[in-house]
N, C-alpha and C. Protein backbone atom coordinates (compact mmCIF):
# COMPACT_ATOMS: atom_id res chain seq x y z
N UNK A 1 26.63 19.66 12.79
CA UNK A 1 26.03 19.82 11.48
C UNK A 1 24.53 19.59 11.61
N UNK A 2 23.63 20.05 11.07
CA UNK A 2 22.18 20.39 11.38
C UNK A 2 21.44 20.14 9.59
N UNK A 3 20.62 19.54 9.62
CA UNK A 3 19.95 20.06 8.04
C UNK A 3 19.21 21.28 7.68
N UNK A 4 19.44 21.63 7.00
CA UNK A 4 18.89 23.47 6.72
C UNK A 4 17.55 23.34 5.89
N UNK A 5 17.20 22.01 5.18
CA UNK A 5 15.48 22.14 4.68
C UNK A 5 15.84 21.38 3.14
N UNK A 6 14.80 20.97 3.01
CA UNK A 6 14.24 19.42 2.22
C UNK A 6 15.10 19.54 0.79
N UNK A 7 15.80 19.09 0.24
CA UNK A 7 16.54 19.27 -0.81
C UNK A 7 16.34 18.57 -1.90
N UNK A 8 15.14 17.77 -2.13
CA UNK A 8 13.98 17.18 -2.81
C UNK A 8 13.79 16.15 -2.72
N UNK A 9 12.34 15.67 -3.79
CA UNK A 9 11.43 14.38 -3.45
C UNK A 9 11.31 13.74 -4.32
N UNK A 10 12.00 12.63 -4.73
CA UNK A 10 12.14 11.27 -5.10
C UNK A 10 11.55 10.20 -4.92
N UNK A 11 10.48 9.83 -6.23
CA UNK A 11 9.79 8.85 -5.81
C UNK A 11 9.30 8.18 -7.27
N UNK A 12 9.34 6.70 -6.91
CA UNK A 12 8.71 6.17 -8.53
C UNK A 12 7.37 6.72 -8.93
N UNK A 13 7.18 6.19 -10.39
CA UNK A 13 5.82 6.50 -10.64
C UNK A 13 6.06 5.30 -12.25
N UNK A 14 4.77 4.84 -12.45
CA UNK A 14 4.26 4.58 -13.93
C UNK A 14 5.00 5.10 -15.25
N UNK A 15 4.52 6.19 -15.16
CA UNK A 15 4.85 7.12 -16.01
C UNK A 15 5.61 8.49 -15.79
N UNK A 16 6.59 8.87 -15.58
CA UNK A 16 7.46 9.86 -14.90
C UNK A 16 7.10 11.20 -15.43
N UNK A 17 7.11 10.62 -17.11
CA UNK A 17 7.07 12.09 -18.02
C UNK A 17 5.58 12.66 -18.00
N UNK A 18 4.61 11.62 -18.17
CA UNK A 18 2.87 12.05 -17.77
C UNK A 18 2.99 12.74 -16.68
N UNK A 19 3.75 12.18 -15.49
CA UNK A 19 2.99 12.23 -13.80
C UNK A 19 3.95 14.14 -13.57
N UNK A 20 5.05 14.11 -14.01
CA UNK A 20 5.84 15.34 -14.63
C UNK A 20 5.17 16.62 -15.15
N UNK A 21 4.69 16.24 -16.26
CA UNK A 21 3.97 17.35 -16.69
C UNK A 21 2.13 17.39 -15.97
N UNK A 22 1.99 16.57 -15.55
CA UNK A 22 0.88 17.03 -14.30
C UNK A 22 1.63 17.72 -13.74
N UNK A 23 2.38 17.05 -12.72
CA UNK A 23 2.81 18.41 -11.54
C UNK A 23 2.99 19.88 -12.36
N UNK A 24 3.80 19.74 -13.36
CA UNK A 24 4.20 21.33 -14.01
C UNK A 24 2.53 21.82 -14.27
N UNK A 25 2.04 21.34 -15.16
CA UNK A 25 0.52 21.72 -15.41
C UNK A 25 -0.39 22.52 -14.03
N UNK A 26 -0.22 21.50 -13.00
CA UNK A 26 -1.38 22.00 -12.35
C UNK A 26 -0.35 22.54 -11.01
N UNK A 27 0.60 22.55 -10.65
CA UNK A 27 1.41 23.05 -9.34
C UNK A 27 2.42 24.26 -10.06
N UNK A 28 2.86 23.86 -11.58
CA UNK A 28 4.08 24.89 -11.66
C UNK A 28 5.57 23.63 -11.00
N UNK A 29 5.41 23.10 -10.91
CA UNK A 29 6.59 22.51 -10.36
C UNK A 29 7.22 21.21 -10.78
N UNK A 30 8.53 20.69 -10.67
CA UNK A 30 8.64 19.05 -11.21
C UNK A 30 9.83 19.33 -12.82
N UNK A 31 10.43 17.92 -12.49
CA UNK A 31 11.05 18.08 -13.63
C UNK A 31 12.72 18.25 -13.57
N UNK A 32 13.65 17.35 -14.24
CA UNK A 32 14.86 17.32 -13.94
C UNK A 32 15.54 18.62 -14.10
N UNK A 33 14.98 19.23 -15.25
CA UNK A 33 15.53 20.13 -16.35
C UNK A 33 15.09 21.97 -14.95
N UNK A 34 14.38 21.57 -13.83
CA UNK A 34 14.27 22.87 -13.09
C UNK A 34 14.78 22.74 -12.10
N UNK A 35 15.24 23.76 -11.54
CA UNK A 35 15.28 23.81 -9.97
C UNK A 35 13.76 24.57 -9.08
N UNK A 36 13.17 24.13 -7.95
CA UNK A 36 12.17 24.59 -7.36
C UNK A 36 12.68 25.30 -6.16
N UNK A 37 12.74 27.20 -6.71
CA UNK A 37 13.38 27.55 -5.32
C UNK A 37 11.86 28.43 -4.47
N UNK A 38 12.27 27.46 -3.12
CA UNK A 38 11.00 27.81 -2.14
C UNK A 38 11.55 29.30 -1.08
N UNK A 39 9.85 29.03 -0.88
CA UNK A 39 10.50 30.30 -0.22
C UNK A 39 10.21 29.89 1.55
N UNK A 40 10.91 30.95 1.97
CA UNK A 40 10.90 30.14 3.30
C UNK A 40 9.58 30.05 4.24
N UNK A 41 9.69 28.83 4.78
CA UNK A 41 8.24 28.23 5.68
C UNK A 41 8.24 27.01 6.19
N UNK A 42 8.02 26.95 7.46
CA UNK A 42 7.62 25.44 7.59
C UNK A 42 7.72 24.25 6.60
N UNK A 43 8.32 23.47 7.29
CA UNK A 43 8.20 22.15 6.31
C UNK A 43 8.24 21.12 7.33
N UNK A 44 7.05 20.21 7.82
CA UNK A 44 6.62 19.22 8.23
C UNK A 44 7.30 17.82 8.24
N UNK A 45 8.22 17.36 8.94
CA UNK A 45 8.64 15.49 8.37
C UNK A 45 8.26 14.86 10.10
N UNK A 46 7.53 14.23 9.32
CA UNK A 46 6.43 12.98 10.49
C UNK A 46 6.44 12.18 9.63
N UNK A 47 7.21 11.07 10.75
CA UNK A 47 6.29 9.20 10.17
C UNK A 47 5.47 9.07 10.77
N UNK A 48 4.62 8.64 9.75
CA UNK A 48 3.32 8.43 10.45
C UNK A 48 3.14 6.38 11.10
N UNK A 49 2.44 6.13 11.89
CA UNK A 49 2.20 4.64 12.02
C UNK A 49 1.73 4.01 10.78
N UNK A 50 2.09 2.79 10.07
CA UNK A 50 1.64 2.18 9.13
C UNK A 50 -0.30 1.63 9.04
N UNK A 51 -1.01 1.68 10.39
CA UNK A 51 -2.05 1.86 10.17
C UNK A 51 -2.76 3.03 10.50
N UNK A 52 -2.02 4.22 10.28
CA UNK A 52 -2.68 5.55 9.81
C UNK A 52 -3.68 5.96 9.39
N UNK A 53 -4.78 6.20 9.15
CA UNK A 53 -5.46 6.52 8.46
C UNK A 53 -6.10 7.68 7.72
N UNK A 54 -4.57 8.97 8.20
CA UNK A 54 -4.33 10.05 7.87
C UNK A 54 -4.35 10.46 6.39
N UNK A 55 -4.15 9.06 5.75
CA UNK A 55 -3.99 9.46 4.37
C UNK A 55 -4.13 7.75 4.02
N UNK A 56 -3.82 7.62 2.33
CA UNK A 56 -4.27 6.18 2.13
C UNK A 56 -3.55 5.03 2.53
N UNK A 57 -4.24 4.18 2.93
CA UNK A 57 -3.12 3.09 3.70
C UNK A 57 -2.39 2.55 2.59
N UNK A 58 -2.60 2.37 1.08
CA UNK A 58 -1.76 1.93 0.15
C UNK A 58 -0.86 2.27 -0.47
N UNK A 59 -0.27 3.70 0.26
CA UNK A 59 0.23 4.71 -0.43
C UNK A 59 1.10 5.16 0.99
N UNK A 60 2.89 5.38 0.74
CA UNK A 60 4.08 5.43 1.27
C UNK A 60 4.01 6.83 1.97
N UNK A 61 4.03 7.71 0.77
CA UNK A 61 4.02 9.04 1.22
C UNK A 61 2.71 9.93 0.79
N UNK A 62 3.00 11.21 1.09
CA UNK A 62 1.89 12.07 0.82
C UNK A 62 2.56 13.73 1.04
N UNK A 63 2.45 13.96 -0.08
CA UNK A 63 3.20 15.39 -0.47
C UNK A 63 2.53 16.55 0.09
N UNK A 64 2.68 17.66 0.80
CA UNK A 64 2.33 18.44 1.46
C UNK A 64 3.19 20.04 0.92
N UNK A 65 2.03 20.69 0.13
CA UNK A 65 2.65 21.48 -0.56
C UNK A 65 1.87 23.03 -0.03
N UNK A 66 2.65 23.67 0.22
CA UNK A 66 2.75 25.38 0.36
C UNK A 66 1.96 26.04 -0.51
N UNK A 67 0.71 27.23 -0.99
CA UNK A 67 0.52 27.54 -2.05
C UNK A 67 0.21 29.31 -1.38
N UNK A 68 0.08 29.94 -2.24
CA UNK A 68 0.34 31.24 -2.07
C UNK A 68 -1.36 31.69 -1.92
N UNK A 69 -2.41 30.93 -2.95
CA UNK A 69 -4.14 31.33 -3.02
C UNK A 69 -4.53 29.87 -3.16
N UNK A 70 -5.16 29.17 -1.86
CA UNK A 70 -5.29 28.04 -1.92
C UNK A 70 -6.63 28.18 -2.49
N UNK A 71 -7.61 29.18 -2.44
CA UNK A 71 -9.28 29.10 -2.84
C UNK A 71 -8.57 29.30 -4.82
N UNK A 72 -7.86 29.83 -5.23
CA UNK A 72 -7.81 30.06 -6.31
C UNK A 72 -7.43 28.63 -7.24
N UNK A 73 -6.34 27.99 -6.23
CA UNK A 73 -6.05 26.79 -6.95
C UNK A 73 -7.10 25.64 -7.20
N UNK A 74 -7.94 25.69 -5.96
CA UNK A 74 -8.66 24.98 -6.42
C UNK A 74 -9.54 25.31 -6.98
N UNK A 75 -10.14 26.11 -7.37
CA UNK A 75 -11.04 27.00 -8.20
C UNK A 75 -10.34 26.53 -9.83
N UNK A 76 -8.76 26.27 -10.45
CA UNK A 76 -7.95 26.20 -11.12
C UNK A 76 -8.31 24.57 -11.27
N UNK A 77 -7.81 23.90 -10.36
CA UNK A 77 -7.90 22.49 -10.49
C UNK A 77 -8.99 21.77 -10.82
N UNK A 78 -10.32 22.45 -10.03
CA UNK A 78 -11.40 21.99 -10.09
C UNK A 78 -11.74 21.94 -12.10
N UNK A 79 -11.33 23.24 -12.13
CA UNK A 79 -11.81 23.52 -13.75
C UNK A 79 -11.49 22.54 -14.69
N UNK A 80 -10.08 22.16 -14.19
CA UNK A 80 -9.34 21.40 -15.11
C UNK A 80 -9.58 19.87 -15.04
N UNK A 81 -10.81 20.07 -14.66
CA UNK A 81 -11.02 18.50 -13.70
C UNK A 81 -10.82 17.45 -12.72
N UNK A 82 -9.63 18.41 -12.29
CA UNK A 82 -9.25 17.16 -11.21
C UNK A 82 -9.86 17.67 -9.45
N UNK A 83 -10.18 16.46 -9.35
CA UNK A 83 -10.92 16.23 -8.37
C UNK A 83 -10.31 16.65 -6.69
N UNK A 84 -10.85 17.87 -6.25
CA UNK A 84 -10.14 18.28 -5.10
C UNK A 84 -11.21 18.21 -4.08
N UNK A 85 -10.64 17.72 -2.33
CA UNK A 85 -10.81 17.41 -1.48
C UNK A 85 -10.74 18.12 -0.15
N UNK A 86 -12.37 18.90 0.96
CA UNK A 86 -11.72 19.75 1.41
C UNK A 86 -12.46 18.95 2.73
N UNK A 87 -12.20 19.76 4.02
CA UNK A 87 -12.91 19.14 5.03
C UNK A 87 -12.51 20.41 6.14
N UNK A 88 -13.64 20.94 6.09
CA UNK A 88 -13.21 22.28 7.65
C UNK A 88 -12.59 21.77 9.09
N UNK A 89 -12.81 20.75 9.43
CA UNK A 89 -11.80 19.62 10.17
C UNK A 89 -10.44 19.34 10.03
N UNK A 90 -10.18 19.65 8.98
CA UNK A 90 -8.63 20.09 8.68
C UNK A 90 -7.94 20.95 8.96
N UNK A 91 -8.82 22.04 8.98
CA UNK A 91 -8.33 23.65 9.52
C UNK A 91 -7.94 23.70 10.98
N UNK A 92 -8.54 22.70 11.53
CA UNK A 92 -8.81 23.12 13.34
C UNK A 92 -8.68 24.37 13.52
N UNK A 93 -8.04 25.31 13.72
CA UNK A 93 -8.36 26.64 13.89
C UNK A 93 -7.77 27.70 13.35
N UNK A 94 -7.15 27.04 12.30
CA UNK A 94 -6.51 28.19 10.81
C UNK A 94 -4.86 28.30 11.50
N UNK A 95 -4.55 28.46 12.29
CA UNK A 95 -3.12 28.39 12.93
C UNK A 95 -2.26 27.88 12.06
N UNK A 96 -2.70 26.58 11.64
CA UNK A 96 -1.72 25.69 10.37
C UNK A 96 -1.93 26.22 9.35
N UNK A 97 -3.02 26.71 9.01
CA UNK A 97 -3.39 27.03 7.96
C UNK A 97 -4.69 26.05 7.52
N UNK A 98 -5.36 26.28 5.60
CA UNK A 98 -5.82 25.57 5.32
C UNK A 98 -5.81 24.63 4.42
N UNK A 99 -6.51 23.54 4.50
CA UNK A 99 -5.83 22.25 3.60
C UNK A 99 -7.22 22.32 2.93
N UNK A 100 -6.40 21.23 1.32
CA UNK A 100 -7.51 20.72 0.60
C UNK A 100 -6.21 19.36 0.15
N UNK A 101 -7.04 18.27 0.18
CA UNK A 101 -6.28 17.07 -0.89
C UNK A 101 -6.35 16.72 -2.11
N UNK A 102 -5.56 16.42 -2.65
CA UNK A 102 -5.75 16.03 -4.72
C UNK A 102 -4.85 14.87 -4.60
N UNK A 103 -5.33 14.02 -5.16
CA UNK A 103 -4.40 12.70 -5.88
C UNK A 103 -3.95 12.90 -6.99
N UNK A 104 -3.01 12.69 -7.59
CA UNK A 104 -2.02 13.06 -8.56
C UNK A 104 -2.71 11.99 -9.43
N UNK A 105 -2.78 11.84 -10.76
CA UNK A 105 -3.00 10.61 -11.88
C UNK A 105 -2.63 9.28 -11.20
N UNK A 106 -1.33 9.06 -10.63
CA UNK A 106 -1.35 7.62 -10.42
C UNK A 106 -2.01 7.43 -8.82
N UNK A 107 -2.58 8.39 -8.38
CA UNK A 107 -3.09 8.06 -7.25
C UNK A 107 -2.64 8.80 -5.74
């Protein structure tokens, strides 16, 4: 028996129904009442060492999401105010593709 790919992500928050309709707002995604069907691609699971500094040391996980026009979203996000994060050092040589980071409301 083998796992066939991530069957979702469970995690506290403050406020479920706020942190909820962020994700729907600015990703399209989230929410008991949907199902999120992906399409197929890579999906990444690494533990990382607890003094990492890959991402914030106060913080468990870090969501790594697929997008179809990454210059558009953030072009989208930016508008809407929330604060997005890019670094051409991320790309190393486009192979992975390209990244930008956003912290969600609670962080």
């Amino acid at each position: 028996m083998a796992v066939t790919g991530l069957g979702g992500l469970f995690f506290r928050a403050d406020d479920p129904d706020a942190l909820t309709k962020w994700y729907r707002e600015h990703f399209g995604i989230g929410g008991h009442d949907s199902l999120w069907q992906q399409l197929a691609g890579p999906t990444v699971f690494a533990p990382f060492k607890r003094d990492s500094d890959y991402f914030a040391a106060d913080k468990a996980f870090m969501i790594n999401l697929r997008v179809d026009d990454l210059k558009g979203l953030i072009e989208r996000l930016e508008a809407a105010g929330v604060e997005v994060k890019t670094d051409p050092e991320w790309d190393l040589d486009g192979s992975y593709g390209h990244f930008a980071r956003v912290h969600d409301p609670e962080g």
